[in-house]
C-alpha atoms as a PDB file:
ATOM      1  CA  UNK A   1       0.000   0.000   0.000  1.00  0.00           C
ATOM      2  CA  UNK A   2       1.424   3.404  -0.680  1.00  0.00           C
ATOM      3  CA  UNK A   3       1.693   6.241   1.788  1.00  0.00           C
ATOM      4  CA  UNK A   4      -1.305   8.541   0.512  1.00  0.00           C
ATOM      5  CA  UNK A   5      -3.591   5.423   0.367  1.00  0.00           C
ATOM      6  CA  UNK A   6      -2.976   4.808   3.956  1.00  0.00           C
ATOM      7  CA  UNK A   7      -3.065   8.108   4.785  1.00  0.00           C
ATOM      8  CA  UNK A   8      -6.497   8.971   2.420  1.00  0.00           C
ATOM      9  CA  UNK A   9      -7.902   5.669   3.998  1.00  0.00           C
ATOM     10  CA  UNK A  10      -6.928   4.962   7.329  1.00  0.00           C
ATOM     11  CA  UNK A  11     -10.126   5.396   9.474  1.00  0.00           C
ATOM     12  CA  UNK A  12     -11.097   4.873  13.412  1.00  0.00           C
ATOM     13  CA  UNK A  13     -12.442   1.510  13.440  1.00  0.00           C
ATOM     14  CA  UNK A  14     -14.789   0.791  16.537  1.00  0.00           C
ATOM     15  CA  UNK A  15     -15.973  -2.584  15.205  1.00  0.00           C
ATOM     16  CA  UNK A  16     -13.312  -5.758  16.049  1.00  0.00           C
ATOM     17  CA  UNK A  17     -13.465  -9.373  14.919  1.00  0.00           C
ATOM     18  CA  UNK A  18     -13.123 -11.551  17.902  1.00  0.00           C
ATOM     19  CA  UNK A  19      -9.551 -12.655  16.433  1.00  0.00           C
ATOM     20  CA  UNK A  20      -6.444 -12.278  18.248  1.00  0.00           C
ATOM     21  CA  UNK A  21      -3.676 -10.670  16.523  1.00  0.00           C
ATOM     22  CA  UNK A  22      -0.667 -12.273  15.588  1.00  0.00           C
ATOM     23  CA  UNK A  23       2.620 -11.479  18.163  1.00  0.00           C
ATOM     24  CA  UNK A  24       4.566 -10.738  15.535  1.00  0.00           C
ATOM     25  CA  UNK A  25       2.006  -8.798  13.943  1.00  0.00           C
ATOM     26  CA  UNK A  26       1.707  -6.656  17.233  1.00  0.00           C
ATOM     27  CA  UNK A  27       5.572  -6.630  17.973  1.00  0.00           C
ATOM     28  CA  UNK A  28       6.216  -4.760  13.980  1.00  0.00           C
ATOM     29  CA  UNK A  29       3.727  -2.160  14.703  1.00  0.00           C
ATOM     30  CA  UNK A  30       5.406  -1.465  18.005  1.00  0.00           C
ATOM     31  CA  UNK A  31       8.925  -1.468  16.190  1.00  0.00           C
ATOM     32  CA  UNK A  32       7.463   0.769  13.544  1.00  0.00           C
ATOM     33  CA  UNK A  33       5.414   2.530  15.591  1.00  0.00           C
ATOM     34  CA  UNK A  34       9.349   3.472  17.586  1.00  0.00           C
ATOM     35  CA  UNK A  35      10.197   5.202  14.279  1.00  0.00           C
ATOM     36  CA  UNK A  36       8.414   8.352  14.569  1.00  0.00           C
ATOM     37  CA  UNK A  37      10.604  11.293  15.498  1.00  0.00           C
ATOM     38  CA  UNK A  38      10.995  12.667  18.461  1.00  0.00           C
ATOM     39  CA  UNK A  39      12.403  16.354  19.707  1.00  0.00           C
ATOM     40  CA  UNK A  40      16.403  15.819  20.492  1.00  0.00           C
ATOM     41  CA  UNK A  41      15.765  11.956  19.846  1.00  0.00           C
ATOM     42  CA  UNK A  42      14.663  11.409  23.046  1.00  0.00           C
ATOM     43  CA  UNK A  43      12.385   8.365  22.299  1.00  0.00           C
ATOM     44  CA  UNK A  44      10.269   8.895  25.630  1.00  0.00           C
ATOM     45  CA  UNK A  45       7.849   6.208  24.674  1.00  0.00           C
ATOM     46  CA  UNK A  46       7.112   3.184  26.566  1.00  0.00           C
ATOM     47  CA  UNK A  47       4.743   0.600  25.162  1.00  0.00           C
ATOM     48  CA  UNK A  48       2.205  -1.426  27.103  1.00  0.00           C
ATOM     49  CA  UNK A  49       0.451  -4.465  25.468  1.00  0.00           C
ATOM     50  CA  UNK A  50      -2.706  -5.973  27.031  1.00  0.00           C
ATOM     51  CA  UNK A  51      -4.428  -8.731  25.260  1.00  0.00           C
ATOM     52  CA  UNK A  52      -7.214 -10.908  26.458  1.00  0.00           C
ATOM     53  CA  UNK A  53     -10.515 -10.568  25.979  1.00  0.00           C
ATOM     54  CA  UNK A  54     -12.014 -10.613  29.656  1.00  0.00           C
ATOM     55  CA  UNK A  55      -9.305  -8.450  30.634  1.00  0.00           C
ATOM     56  CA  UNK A  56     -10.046  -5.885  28.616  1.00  0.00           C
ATOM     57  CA  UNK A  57     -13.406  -6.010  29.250  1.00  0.00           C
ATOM     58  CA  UNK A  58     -12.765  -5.637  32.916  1.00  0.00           C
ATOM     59  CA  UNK A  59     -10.588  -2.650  32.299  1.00  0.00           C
ATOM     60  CA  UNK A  60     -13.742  -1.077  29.892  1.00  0.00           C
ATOM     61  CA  UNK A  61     -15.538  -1.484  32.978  1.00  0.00           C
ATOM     62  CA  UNK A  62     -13.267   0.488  35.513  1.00  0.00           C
ATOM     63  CA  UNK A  63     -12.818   2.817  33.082  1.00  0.00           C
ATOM     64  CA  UNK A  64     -16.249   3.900  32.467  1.00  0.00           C
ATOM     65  CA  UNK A  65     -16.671   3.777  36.053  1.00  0.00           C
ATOM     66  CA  UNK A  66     -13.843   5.832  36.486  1.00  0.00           C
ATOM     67  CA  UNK A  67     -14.612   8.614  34.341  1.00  0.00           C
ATOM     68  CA  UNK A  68     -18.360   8.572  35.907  1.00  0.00           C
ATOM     69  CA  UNK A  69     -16.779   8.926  39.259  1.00  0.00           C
ATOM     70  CA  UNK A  70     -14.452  12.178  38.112  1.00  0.00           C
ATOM     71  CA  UNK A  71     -17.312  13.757  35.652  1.00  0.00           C
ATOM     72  CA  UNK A  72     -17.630  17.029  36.849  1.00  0.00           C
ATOM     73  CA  UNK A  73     -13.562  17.462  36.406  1.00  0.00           C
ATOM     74  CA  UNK A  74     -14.156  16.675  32.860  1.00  0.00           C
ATOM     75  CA  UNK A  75     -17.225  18.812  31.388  1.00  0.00           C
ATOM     76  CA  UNK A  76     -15.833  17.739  27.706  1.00  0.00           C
ATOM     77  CA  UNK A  77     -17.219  14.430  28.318  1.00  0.00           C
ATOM     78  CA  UNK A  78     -20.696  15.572  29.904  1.00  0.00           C
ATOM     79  CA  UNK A  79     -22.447  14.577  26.510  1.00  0.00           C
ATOM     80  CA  UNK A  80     -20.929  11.205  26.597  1.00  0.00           C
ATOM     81  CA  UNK A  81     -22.869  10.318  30.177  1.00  0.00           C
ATOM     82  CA  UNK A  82     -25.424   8.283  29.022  1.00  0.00           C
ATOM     83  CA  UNK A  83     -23.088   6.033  26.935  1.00  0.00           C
ATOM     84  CA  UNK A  84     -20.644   5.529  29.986  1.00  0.00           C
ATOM     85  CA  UNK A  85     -23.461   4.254  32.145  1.00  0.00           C
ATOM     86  CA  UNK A  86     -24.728   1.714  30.277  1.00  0.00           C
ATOM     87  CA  UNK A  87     -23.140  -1.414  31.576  1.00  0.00           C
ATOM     88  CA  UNK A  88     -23.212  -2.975  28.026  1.00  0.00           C
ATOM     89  CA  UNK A  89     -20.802   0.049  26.034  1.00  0.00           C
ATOM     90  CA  UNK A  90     -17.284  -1.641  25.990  1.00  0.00           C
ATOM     91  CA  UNK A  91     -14.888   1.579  25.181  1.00  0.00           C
ATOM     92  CA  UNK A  92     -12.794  -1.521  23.573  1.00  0.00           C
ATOM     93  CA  UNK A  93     -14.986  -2.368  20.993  1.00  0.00           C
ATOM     94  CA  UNK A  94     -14.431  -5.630  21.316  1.00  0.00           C
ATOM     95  CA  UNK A  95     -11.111  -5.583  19.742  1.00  0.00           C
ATOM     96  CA  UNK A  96      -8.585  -8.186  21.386  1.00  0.00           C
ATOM     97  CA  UNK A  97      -5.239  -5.853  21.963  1.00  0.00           C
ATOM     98  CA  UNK A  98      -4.987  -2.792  23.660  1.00  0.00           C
ATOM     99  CA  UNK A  99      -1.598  -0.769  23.147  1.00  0.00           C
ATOM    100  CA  UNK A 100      -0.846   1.909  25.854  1.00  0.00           C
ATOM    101  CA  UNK A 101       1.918   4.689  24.903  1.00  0.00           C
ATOM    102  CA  UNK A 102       3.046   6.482  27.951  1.00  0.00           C
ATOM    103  CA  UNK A 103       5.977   8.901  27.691  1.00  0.00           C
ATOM    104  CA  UNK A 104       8.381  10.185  29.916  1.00  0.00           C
ATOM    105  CA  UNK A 105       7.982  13.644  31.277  1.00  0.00           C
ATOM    106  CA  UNK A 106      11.981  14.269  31.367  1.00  0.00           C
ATOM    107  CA  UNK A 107      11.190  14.762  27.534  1.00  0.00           C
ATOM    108  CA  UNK A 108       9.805  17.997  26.963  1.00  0.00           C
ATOM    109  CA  UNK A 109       8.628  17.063  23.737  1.00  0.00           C
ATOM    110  CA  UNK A 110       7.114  13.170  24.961  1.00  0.00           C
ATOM    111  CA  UNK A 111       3.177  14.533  24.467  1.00  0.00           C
ATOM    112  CA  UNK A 112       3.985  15.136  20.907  1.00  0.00           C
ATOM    113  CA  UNK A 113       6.509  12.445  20.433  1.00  0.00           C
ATOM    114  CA  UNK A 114       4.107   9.661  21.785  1.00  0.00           C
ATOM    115  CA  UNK A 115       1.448  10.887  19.537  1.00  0.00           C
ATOM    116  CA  UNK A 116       3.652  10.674  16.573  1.00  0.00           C
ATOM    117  CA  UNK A 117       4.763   7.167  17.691  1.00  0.00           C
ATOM    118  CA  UNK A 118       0.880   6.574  17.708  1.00  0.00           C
ATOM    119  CA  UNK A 119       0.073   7.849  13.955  1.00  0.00           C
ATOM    120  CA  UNK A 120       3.128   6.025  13.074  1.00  0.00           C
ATOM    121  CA  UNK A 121       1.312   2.110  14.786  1.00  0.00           C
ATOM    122  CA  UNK A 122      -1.733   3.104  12.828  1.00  0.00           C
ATOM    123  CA  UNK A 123      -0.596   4.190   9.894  1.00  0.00           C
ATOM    124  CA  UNK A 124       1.694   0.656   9.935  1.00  0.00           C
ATOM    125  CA  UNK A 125      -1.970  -1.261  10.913  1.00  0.00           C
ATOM    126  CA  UNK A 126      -3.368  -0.236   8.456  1.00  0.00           C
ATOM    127  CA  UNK A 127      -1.170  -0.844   5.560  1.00  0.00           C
ATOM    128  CA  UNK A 128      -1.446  -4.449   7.055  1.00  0.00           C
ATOM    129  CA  UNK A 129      -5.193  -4.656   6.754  1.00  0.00           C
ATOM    130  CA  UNK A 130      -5.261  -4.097  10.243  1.00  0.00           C
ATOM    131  CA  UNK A 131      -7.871  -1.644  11.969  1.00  0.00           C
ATOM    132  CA  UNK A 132      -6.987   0.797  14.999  1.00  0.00           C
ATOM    133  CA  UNK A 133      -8.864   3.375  17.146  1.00  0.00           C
ATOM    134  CA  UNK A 134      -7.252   5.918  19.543  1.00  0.00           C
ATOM    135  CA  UNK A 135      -9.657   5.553  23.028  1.00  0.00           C
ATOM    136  CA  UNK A 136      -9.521   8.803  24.757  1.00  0.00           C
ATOM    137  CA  UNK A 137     -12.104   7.304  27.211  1.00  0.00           C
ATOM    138  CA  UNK A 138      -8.928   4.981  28.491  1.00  0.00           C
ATOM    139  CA  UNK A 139      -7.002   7.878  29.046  1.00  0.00           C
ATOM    140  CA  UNK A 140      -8.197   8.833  32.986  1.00  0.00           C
ATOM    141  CA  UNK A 141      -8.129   5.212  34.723  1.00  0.00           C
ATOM    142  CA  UNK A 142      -5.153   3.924  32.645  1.00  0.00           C
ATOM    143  CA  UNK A 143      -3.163   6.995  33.808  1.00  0.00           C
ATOM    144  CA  UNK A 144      -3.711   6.850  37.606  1.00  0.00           C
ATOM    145  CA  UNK A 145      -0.576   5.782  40.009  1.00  0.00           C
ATOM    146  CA  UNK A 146      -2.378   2.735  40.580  1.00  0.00           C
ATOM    147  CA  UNK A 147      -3.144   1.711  37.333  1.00  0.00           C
ATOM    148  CA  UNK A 148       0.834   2.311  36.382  1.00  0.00           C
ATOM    149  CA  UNK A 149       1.819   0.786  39.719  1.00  0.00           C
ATOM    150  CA  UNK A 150      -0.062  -2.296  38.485  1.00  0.00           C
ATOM    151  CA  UNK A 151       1.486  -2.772  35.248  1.00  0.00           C
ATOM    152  CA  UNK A 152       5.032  -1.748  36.760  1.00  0.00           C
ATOM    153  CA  UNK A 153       4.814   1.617  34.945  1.00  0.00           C
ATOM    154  CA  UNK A 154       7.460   4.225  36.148  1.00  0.00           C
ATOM    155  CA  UNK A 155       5.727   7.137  37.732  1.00  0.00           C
ATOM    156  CA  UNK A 156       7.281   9.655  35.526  1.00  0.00           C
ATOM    157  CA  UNK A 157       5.281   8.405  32.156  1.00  0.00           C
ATOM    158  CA  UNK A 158       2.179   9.932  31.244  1.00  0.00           C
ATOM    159  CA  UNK A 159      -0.244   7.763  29.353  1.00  0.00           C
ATOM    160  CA  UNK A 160      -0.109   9.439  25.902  1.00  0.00           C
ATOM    161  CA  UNK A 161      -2.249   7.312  23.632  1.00  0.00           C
ATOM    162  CA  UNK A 162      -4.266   4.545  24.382  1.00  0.00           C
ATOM    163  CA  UNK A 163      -4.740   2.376  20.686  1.00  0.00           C
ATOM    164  CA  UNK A 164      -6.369  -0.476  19.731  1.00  0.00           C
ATOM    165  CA  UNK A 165      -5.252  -2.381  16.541  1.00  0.00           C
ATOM    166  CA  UNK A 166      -7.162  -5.294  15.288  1.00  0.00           C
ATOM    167  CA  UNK A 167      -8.907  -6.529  12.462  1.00  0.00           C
ATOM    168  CA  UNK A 168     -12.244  -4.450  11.133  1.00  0.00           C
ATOM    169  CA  UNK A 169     -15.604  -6.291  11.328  1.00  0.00           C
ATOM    170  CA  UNK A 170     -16.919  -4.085   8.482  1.00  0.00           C
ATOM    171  CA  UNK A 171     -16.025  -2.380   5.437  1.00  0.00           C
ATOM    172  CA  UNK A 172     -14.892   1.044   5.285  1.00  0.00           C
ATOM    173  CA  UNK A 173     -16.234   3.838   2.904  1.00  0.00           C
ATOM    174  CA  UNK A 174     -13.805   7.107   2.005  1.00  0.00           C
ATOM    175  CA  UNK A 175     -14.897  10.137   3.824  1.00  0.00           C
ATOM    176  CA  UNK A 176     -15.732  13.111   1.153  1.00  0.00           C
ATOM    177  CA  UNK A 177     -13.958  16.605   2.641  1.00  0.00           C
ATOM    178  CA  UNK A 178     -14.069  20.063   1.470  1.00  0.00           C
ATOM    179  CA  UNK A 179     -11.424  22.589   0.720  1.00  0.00           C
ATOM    180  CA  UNK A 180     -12.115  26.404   1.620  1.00  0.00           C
ATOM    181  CA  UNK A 181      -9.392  29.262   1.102  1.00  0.00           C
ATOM    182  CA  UNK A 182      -9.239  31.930   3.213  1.00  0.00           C
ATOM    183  CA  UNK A 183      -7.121  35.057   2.255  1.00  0.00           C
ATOM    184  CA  UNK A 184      -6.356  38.032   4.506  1.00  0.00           C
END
């Protein structure tokens, strides 16, 4: 697949087969996903893989929960209320790998870096058929001290970008876009 396809066609995909990746399927989007640039070549990243299917929807679970728990700290996600409640909505998809990116905060540059390392694993995914979603909604629980403490994450990374690769349970149409240009 060429750049521009990937690029043109790549799309959030929020529907999984119930398949498990391949390791070494998972392992070369993590080693291409390490190729993104990063300020001073810093490489802040730190990868976190979490398969199984009752795990993650465990982890769905505490996360909604979470989030309910802290609402009024985050008004952005007022609208998304009566989704989180509903014991059914997995904020997984179903999809049967989660990859965490955390970054170091010794890098000044790690927010950007990390999310660069994240275009990069999708990007990669998707060239190998390969779906992927970014899950903001993982981003509160999955970042606490406890959380970290649990998966043996230093306290100095910051979860960056939560992702989930796996393969789409539907087909994908292209997205039509407009082009304005504004002159001052």
């Amino acid at each position: 697949m060429e750049l521009l396809e990937a690029i043109r066609g790549r799309r959030s995909v929020r529907k999984y087969k119930g398949e498990q990746l391949p390791e070494k399927t998972v392992r070369e989007l993590l080693e291409l996903a390490a190729w993104a640039p990063s300020g001073m070549n810093t490489q802040p990243w730190l990868y976190v893989v979490i398969e199984g299917k009752e795990y993650l929807r465990d982890l769905s679970d505490k996360c909604r929960a979470y989030i309910l728990e802290i609402m009024d700290e985050l008004p952005a996600l007022q609208n998304y209320k009566t989704a989180l409640s509903n014991p059914e909505f997995n904020i997984f998809y179903g999809a049967p790998v989660l990859v965490l990116i955390y970054g170091s905060q010794n890098a000044f540059t790690y927010t950007y870096d990390c999310s660069m390392a994240a275009q990069n694993l999708m990007l990669a995914a998707w060239d190998r058929g390969v779906g992927s979603c970014w899950i903001g909604f993982a981003r509160a629980y999955c970042g606490t001290p406890d959380f970290k403490a649990e998966l043996k994450v230093p306290p100095e990374y910051q979860l960056v970008a939560p992702v989930l690769p796996g393969r789409r349970n539907y087909s994908i149409q292209r997205n039509s876009w407009k082009f304005k240009s504004y002159q001052g």
